[in-house]
N, C-alpha and C. Protein backbone atom coordinates (compact mmCIF):
# COMPACT_ATOMS: atom_id res chain seq x y z
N UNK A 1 -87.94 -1.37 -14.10
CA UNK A 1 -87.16 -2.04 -15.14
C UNK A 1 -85.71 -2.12 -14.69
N UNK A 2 -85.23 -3.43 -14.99
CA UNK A 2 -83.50 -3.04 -14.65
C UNK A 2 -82.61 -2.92 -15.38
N UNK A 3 -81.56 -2.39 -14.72
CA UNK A 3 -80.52 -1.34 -15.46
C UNK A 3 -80.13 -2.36 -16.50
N UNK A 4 -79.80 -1.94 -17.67
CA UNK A 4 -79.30 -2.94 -19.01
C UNK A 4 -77.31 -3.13 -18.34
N UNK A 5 -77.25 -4.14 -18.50
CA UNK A 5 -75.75 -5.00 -18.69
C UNK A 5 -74.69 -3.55 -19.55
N UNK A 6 -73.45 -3.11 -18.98
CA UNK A 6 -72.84 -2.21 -19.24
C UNK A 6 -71.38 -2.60 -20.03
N UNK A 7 -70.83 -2.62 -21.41
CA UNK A 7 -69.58 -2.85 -21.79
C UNK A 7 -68.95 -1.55 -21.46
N UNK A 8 -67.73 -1.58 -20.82
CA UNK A 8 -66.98 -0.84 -20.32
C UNK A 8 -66.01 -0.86 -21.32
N UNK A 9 -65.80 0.15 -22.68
CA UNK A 9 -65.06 0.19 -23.47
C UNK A 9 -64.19 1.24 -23.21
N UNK A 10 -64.45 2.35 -21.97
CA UNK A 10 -63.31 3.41 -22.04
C UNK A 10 -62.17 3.07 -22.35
N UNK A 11 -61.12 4.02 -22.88
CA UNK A 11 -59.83 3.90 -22.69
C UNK A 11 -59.48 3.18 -24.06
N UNK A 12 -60.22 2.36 -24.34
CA UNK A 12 -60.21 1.72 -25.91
C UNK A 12 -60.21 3.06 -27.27
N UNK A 13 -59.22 2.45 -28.96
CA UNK A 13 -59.90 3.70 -29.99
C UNK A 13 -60.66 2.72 -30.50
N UNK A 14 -61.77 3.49 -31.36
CA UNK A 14 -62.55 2.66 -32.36
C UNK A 14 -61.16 1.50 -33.35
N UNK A 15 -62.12 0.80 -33.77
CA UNK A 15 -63.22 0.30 -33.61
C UNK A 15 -63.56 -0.64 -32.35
N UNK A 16 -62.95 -0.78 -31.10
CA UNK A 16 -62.86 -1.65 -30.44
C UNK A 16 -64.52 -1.41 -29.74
N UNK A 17 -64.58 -0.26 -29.41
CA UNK A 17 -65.94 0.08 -28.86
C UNK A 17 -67.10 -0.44 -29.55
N UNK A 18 -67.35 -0.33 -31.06
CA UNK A 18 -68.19 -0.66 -31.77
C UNK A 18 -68.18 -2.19 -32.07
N UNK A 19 -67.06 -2.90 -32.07
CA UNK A 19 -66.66 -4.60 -32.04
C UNK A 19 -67.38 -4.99 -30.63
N UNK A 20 -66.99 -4.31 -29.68
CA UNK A 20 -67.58 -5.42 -28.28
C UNK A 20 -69.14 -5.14 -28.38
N UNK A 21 -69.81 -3.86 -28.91
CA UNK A 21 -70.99 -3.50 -29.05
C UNK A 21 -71.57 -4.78 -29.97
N UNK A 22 -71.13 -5.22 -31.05
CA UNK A 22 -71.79 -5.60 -31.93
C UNK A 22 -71.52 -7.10 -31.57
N UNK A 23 -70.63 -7.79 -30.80
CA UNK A 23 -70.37 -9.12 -30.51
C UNK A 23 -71.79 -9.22 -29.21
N UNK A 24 -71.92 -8.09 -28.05
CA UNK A 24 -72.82 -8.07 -27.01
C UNK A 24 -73.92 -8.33 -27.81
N UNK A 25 -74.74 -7.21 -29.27
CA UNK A 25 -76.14 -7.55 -29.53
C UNK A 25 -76.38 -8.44 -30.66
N UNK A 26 -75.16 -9.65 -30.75
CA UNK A 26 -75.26 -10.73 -31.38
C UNK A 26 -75.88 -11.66 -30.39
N UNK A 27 -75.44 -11.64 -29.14
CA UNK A 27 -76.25 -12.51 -28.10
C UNK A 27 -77.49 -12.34 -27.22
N UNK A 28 -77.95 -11.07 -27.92
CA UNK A 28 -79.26 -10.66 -27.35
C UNK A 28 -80.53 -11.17 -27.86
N UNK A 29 -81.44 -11.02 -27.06
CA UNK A 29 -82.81 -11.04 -27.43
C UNK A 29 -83.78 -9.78 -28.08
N UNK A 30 -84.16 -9.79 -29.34
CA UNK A 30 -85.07 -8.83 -29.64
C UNK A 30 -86.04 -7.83 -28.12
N UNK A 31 -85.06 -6.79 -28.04
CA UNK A 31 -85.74 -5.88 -27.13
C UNK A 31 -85.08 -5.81 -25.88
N UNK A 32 -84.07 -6.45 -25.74
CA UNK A 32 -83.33 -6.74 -24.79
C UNK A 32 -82.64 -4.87 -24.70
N UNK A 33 -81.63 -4.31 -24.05
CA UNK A 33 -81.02 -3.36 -23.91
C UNK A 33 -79.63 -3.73 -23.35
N UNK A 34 -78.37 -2.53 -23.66
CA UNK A 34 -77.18 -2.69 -23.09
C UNK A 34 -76.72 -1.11 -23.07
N UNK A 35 -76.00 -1.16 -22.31
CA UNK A 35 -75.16 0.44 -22.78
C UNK A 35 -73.64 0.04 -22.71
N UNK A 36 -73.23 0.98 -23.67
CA UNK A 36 -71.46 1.10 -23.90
C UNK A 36 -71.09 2.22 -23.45
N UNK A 37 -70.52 2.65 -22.50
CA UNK A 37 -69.02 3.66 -22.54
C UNK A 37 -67.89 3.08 -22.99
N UNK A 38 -67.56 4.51 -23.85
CA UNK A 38 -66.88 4.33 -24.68
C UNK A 38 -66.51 6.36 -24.45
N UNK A 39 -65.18 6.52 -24.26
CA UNK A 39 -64.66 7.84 -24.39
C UNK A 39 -63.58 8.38 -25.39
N UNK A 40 -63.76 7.07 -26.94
CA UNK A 40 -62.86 7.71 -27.89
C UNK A 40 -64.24 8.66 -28.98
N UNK A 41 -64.33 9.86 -29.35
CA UNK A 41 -64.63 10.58 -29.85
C UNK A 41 -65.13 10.09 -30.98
N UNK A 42 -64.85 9.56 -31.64
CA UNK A 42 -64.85 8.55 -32.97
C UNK A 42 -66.28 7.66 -32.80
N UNK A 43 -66.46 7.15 -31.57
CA UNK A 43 -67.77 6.67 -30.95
C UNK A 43 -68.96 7.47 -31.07
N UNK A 44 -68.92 9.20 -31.21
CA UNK A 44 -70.40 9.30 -31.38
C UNK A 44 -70.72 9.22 -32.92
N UNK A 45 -69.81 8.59 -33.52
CA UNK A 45 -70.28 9.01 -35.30
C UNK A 45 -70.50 6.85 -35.74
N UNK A 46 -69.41 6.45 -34.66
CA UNK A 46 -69.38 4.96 -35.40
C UNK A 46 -70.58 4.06 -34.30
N UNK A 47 -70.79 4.58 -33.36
CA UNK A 47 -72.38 3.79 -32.99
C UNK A 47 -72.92 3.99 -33.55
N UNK A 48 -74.03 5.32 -33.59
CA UNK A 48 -75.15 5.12 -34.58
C UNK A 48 -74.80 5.10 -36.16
N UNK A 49 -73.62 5.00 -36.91
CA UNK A 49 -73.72 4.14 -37.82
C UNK A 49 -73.52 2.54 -37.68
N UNK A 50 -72.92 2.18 -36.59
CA UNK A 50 -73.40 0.78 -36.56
C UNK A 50 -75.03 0.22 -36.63
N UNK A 51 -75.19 0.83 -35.89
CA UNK A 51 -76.70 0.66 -35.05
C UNK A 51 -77.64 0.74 -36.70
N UNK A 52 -77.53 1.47 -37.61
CA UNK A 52 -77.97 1.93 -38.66
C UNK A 52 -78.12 0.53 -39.49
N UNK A 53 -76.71 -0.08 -39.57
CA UNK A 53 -76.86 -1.01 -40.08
C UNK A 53 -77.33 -2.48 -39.42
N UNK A 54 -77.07 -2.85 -38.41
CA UNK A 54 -77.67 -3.62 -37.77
C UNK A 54 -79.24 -3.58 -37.40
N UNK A 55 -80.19 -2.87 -37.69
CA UNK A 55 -81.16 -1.99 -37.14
C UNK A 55 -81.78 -2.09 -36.38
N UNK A 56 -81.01 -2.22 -35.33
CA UNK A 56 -81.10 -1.66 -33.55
C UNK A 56 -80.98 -0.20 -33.37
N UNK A 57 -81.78 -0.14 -32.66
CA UNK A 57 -81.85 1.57 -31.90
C UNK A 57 -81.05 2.28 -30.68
N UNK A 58 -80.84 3.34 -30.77
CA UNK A 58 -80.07 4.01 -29.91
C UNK A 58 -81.14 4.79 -28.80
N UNK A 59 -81.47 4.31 -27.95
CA UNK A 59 -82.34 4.60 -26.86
C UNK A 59 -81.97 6.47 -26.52
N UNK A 60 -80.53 6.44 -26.12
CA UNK A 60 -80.13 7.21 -25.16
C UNK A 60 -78.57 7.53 -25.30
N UNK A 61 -78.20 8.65 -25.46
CA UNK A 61 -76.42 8.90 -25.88
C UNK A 61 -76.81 10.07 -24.51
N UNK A 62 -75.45 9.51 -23.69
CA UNK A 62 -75.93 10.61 -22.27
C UNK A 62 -74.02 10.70 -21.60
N UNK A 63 -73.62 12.01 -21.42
CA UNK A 63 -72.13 12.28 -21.33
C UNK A 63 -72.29 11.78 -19.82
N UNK A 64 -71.50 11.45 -19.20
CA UNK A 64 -70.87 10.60 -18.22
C UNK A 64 -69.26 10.57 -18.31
N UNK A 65 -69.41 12.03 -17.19
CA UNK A 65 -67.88 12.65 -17.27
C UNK A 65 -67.00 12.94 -18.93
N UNK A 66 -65.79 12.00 -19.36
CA UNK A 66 -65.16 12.05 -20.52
C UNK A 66 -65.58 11.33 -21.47
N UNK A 67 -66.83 10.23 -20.94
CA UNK A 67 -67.31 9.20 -21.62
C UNK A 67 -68.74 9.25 -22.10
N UNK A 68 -68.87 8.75 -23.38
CA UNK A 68 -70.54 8.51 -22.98
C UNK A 68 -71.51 7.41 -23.50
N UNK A 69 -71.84 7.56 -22.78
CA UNK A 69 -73.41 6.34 -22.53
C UNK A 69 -74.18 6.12 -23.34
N UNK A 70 -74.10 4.93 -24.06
CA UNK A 70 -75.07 4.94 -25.69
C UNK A 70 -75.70 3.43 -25.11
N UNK A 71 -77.33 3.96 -24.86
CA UNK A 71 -78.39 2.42 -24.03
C UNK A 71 -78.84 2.21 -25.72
N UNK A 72 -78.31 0.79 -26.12
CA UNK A 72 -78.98 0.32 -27.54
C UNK A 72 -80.06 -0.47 -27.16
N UNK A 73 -81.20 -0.20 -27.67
CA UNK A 73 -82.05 -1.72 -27.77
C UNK A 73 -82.13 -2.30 -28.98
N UNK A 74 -82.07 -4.01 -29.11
CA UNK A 74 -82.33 -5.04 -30.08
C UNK A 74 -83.23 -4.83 -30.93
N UNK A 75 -83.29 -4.85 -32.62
CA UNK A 75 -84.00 -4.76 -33.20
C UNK A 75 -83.34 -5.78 -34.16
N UNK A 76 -84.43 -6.53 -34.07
CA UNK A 76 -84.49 -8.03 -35.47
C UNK A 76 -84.65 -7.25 -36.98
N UNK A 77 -84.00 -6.81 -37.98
CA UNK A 77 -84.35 -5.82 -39.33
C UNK A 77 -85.64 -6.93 -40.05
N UNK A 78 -86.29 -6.26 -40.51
CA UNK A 78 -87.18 -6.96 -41.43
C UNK A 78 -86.75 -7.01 -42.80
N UNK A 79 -87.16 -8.27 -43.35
CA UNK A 79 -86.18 -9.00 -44.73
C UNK A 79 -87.09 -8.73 -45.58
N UNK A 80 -87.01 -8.20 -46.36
CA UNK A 80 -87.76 -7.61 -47.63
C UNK A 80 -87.86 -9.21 -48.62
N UNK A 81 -88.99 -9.43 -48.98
CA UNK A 81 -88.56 -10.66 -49.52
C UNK A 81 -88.99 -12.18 -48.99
C-alpha cells in the first residue's frame, strides 16, 4: 500500500493544523488516507474532535520527534433520513 500524501503543519497553532486537515479530506475519496504533522499540543484534542464531526477516522496518532502523526482515513457519515 502507499504511503498516504503528508500536510506538513509543524510550526503552525491550531486551528491552522485542523483547517489544512479538513480543506485536504474535502478533496478526498471515501477511504482514501492522509497524515498531518502538526507539533502544536492543542492538535491531540482538536483532530479527533474534528474527525468526530466529520466522521472520518483516525487510523494512527504516532510521536515523530516534537510532532505527531495523525494517518486519517475518509469516511462519507451516513444521513439519517
Amino acid at each position: 500500500m502507499d504511503e498516504p500524501p503528508v500536510i506538513d503543519a509543524r510550526g503552525h497553532r491550531c486551528p491552522i493544523p485542523s483547517l489544512r486537515l479538513r480543506k485536504a479530506l474535502e478533496g478526498m475519496a471515501e477511504g482514501e488516507r492522509v497524515t498531518l504533522l502538526a507539533d502544536d499540543p492543542m492538535a491531540r484534542i482538536d483532530v479527533p474532535h474534528l474527525l468526530g464531526q466529520l466522521g472520518s477516522v483516525l487510523v494512527e496518532a504516532r510521536d515523530e520527534g516534537r510532532a505527531v502523526a495523525f494517518t486519517v482515513e475518509k469516511r462519507v457519515p451516513v444521513r439519517a433520513g
